[in-house]
Protein backbone atom coordinates (compact mmCIF):
# COMPACT_ATOMS: atom_id res chain seq x y z
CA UNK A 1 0.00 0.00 0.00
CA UNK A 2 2.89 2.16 1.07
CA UNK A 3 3.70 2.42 -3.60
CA UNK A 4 -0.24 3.16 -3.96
CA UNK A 5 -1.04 6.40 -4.79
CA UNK A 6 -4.36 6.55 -6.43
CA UNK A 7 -7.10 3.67 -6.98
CA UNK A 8 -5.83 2.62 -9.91
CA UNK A 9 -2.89 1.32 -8.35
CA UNK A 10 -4.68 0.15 -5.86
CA UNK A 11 -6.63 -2.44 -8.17
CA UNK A 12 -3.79 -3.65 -10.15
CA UNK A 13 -2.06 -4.61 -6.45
CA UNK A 14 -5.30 -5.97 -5.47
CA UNK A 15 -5.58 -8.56 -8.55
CA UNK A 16 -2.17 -9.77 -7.38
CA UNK A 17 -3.07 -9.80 -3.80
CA UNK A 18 -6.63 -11.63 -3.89
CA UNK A 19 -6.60 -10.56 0.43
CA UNK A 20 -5.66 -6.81 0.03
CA UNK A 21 -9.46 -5.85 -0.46
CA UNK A 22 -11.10 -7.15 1.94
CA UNK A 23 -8.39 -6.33 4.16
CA UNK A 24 -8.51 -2.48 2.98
CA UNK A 25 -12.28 -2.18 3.45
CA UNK A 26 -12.13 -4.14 6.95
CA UNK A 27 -8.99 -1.67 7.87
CA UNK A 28 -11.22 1.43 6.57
CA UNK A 29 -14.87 0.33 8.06
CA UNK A 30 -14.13 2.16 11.75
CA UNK A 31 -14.30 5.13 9.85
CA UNK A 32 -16.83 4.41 7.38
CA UNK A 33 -18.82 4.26 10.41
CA UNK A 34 -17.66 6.59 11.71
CA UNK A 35 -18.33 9.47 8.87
CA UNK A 36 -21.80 7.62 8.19
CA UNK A 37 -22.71 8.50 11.89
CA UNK A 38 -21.73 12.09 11.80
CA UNK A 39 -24.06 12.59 8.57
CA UNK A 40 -26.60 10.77 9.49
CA UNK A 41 -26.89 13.59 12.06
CA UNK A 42 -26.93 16.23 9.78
CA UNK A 43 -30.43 18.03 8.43
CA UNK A 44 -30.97 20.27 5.86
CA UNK A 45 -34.37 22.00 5.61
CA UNK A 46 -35.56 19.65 8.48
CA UNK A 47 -34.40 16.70 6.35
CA UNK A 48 -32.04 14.26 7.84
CA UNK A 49 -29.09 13.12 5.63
CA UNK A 50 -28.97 9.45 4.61
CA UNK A 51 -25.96 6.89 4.16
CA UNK A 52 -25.70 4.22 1.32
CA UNK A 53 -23.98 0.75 1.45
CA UNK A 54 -21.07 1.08 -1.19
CA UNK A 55 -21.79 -1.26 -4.60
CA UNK A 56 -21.18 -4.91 -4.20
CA UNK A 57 -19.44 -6.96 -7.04
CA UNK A 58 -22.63 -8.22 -7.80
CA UNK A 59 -24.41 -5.01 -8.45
CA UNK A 60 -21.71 -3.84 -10.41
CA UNK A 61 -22.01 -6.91 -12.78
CA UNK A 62 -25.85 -6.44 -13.08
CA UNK A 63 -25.43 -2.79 -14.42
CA UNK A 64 -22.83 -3.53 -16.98
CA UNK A 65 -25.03 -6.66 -18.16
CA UNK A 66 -28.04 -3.89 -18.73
CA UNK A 67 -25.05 -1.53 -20.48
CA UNK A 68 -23.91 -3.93 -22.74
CA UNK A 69 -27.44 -4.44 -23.84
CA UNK A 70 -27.64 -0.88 -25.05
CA UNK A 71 -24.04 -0.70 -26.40
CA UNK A 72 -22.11 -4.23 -27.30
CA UNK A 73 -19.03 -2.43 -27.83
CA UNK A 74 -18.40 -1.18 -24.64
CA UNK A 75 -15.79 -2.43 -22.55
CA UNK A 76 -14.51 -2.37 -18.98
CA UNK A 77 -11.96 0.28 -19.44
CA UNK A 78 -14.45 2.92 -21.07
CA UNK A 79 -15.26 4.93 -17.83
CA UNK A 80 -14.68 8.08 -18.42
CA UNK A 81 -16.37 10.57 -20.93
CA UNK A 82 -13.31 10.91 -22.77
CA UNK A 83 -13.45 7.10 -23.25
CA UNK A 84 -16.86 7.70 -25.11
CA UNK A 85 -17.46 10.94 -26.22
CA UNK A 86 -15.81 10.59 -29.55
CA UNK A 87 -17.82 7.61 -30.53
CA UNK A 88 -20.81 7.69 -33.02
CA UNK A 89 -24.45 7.99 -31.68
CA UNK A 90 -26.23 4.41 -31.50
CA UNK A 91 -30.06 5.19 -30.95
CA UNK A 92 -32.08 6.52 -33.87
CA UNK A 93 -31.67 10.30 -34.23
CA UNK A 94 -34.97 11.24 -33.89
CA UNK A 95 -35.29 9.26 -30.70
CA UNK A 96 -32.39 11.38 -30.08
CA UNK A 97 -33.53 14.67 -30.76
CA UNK A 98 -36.60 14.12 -28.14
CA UNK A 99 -34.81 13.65 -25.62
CA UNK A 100 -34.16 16.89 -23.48
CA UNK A 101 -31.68 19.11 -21.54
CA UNK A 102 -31.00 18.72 -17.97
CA UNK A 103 -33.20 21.33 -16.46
CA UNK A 104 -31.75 24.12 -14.01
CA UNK A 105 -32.40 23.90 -10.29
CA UNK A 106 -35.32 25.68 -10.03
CA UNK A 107 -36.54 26.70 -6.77
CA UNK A 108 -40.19 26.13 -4.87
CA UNK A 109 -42.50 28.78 -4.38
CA UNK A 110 -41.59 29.38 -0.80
CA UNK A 111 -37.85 29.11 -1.55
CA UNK A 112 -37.27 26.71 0.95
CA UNK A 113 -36.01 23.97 -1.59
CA UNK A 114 -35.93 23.06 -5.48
CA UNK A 115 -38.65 21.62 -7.43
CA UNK A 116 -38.36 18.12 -8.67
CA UNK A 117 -36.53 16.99 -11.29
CA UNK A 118 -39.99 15.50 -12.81
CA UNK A 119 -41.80 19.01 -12.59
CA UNK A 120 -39.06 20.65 -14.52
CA UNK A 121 -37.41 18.43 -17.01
CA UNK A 122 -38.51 19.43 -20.74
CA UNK A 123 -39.27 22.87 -19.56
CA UNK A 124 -37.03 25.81 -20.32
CA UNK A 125 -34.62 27.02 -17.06
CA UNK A 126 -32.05 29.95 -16.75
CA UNK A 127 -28.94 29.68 -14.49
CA UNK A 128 -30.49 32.46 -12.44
CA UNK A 129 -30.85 30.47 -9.21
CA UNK A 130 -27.98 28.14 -9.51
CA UNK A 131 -25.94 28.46 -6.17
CA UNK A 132 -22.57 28.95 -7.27
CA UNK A 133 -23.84 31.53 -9.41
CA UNK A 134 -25.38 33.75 -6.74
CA UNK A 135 -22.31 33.47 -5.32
CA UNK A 136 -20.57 35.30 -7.93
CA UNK A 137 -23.65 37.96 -8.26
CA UNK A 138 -23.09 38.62 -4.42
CA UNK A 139 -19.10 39.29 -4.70
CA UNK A 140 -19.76 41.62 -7.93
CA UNK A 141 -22.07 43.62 -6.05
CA UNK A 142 -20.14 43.84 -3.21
CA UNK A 143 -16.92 45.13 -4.59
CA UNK A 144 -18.22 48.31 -6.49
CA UNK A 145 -14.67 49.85 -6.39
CA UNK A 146 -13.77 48.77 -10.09
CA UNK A 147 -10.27 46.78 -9.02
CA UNK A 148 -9.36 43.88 -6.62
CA UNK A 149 -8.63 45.56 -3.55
CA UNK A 150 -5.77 43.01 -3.34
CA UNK A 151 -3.72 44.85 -5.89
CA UNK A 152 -3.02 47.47 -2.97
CA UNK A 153 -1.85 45.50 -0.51
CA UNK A 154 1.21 46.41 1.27
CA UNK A 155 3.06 43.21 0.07
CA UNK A 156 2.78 43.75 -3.33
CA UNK A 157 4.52 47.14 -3.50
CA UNK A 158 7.13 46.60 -5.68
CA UNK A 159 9.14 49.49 -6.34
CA UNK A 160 9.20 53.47 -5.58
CA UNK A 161 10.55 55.97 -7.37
CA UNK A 162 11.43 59.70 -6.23
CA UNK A 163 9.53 62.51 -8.23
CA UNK A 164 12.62 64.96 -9.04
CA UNK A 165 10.29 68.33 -8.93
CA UNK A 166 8.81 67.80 -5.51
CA UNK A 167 11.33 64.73 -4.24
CA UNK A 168 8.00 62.85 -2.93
CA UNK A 169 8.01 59.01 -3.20
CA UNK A 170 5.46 57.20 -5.27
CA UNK A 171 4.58 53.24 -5.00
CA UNK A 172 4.11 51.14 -8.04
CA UNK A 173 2.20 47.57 -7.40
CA UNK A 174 4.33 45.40 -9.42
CA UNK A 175 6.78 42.70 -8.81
CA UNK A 176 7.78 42.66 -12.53
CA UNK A 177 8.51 44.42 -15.51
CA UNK A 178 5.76 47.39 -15.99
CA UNK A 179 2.36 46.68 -17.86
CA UNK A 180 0.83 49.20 -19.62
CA UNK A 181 -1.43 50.38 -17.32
CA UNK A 182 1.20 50.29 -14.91
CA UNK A 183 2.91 52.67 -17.00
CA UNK A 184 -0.10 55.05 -17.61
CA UNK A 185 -0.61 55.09 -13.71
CA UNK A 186 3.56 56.49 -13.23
CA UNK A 187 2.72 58.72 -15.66
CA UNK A 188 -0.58 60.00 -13.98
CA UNK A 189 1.06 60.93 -10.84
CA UNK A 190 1.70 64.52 -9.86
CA UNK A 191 3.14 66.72 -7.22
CA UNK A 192 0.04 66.88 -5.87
CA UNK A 193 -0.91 62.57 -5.46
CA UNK A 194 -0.61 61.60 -1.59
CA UNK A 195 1.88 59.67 -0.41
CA UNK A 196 0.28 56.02 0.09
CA UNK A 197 0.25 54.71 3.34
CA UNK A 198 1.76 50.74 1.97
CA UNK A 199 4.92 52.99 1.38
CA UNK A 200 5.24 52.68 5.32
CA UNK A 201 3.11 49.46 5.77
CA UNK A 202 5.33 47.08 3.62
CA UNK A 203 8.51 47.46 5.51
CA UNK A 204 10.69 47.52 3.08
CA UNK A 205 12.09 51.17 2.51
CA UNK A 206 13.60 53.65 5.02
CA UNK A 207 11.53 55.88 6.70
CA UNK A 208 10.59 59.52 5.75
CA UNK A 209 8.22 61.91 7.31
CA UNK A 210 4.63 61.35 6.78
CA UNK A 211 4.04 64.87 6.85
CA UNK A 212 6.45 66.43 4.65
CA UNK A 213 8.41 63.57 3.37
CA UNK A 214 11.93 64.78 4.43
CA UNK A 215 14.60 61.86 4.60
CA UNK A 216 16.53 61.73 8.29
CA UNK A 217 20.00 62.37 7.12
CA UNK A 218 22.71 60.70 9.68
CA UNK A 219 23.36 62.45 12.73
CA UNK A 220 19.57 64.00 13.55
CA UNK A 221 18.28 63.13 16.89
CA UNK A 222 15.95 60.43 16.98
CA UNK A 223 14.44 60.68 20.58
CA UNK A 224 11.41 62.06 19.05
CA UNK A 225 11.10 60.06 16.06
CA UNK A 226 11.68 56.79 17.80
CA UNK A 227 8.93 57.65 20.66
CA UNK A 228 6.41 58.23 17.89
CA UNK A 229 7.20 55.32 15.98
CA UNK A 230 6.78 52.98 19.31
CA UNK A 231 3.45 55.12 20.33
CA UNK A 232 1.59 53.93 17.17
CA UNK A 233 2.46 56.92 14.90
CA UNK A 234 3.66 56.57 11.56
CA UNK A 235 7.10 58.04 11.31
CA UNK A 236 7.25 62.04 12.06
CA UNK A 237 10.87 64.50 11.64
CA UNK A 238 11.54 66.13 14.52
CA UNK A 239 10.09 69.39 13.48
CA UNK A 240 6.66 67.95 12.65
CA UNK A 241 6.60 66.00 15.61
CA UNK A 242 6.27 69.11 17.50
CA UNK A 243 4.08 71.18 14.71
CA UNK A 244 1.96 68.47 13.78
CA UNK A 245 -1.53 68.12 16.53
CA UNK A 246 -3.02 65.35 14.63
CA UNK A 247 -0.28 62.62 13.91
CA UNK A 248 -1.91 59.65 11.69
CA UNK A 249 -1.71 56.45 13.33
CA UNK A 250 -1.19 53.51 12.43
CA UNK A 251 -3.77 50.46 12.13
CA UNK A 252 -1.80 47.74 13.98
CA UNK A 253 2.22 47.88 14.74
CA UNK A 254 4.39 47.33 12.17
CA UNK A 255 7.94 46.37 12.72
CA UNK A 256 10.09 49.12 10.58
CA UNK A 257 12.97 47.68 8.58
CA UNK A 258 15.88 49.25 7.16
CA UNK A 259 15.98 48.50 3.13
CA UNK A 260 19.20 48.82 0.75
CA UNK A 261 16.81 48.22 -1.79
CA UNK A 262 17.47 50.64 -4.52
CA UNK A 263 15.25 53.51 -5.29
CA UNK A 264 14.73 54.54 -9.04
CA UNK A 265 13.97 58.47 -9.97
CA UNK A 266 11.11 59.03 -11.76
C-alpha cells in the first residue's frame, strides 16, 4: 500500500493480492462508520441526511449486463467521458432529438427547496438560481470599487521611485517588468498625489516623514522620532513632531525595517 497512490494502483495490487481488499475495506470500516454516523446527524431544511452501502461486485455486474445491452461495444476500461465521447451515436436520431436538456435547479414557491426533477425536465430554465452563481452575483455587487482591492496590498509594493520636482516618493504595485497600465498610472502621478500609506506598511524602505516627506540624514536626533514610531504613529521628523496636533496612526504595529533596496527616480 505504502507504492499506492491513487485507486488505480490500488486495483492492479489488489488482482495480485486476492486478500488486500477485503483487508482495505475491513482496515477502513471504523471510519466508514464513523463518517456515516456524523451525517446521518446532519439536516438540511428539516431533512435528515442518509448513508448508502457502497456497490457490491454483484451489483456492479448487473449494471454492466443492462449496459452492454444498449451498447455491445463497450468495454470495462471505457469509464470516463473521454473514453466515449468521440464515438458515433447508437439510438435513432430522432429518438435522439426528443430527448431533453437537464433542467436548471429551479426553486419552490416558498424558496425553501428546489422543485423536482420531474416538474421541470422538458421545460425551459435559466442559471439564475444556480448556487454557485449567486455566489458570484453577491461578490460583484459587493466590490463596487472597479479593481481587486488586493492589488493594494502592502506586500505587493514593488518598487518606488522619487519625483525629481517635488522629491515625494510614489509606489508602483508590481513585482515585474511594468504593464501598460502600470505605466499610464507612473505617468498619472503629480506633485500633488498623496503619499500612500503601503509605502510605510510594507517594511521595506527607510523611513521619511509622513508629513512632509523629508529623509533623516545621519546624525539627527531620533528621541522624538523613535517615541512616535513605538506610540503607534507613523514616522514624524523632529520638526513635525512638534508642529503636527493630529499625527496619523497607524492600524496595527508594524515592525520598521531598514531596506538597501534601490530607489529609481522618476
Amino acid at each position: 500500500m505504502k507504492r499506492c497512490n491513487s485507486m488505480d494502483n490500488i486495483r492492479e495490487k489488489s488482482q495480485n493480492e486476492p486478500h488486500l481488499k477485503e483487508e482495505l475495506i475491513k482496515s477502513l470500516q471504523p471510519t466508514i462508520d464513523l463518517m456515516e454516523g456524523i451525517f446521518e446527524r446532519l439536516t438540511l431544511k428539516e431533512e435528515s441526511f442518509k448513508t448508502f452501502k457502497a456497490a457490491s461486485d454483484e451489483d456492479i455486474c448487473e449494471l454492466w449486463e443492462l449496459l452492454l445491452e444498449i451498447d455491445e461495444t463497450l468495454e470495462l476500461d471505457d469509464r470516463t467521458k473521454k473514453s466515449i465521447k468521440n464515438k458515433p451515436l447508437k439510438s435513432d436520431e430522432v429518438d435522439f432529438s426528443q430527448v431533453h436538456s437537464l433542467p436548471d435547479p429551479i426553486p419552490t414557491i416558498d424558496k425553501t427547496s428546489y422543485k423536482e426533477f420531474s416538474e421541470i425536465y422538458g421545460t425551459i430554465t435559466t442559471e439564475q438560481h444556480r448556487p454557485s452563481l449567486k455566489h458570484q452575483q453577491k461578490d460583484k455587487q459587493t466590490n463596487k470599487m472597479g479593481f481587486s482591492p488586493n492589488a493594494q496590498f502592502a506586500k505587493n509594493v514593488g518598487v518606488v521611485v522619487e519625483c525629481y520636482e517635488c522629491n515625494r516618493w510614489r509606489i508602483l504595485y508590481s513585482k515585474t517588468k511594468l504593464n501598460s497600465i502600470e505605466i499610464s498610472n507612473l505617468e498619472s502621478l503629480t506633485c500633488n498625489s498623496p503619499m500612500e500609506i503601503p509605502y510605510y506598511s510594507s517594511g521595506l524602505f527607510e523611513d521619511i516623514c509622513f508629513q512632509c516627506e523629508k529623509i533623516p540624514k545621519e546624525g539627527d536626533e531620533e528621541s522624538n522620532n523613535q517615541v512616535n514610531i513605538e506610540e503607534g504613529y507613523y514616522y514624524y521628523c523632529n520638526e513635525c513632531y512638534i508642529t503636527v496636533d493630529s499625527k496619523k496612526r497607524r492600524n496595527r504595529k508594524v515592525k520598521l525595517q531598514q531596506s538597501k533596496r534601490r530607489r529609481t527616480d522618476a
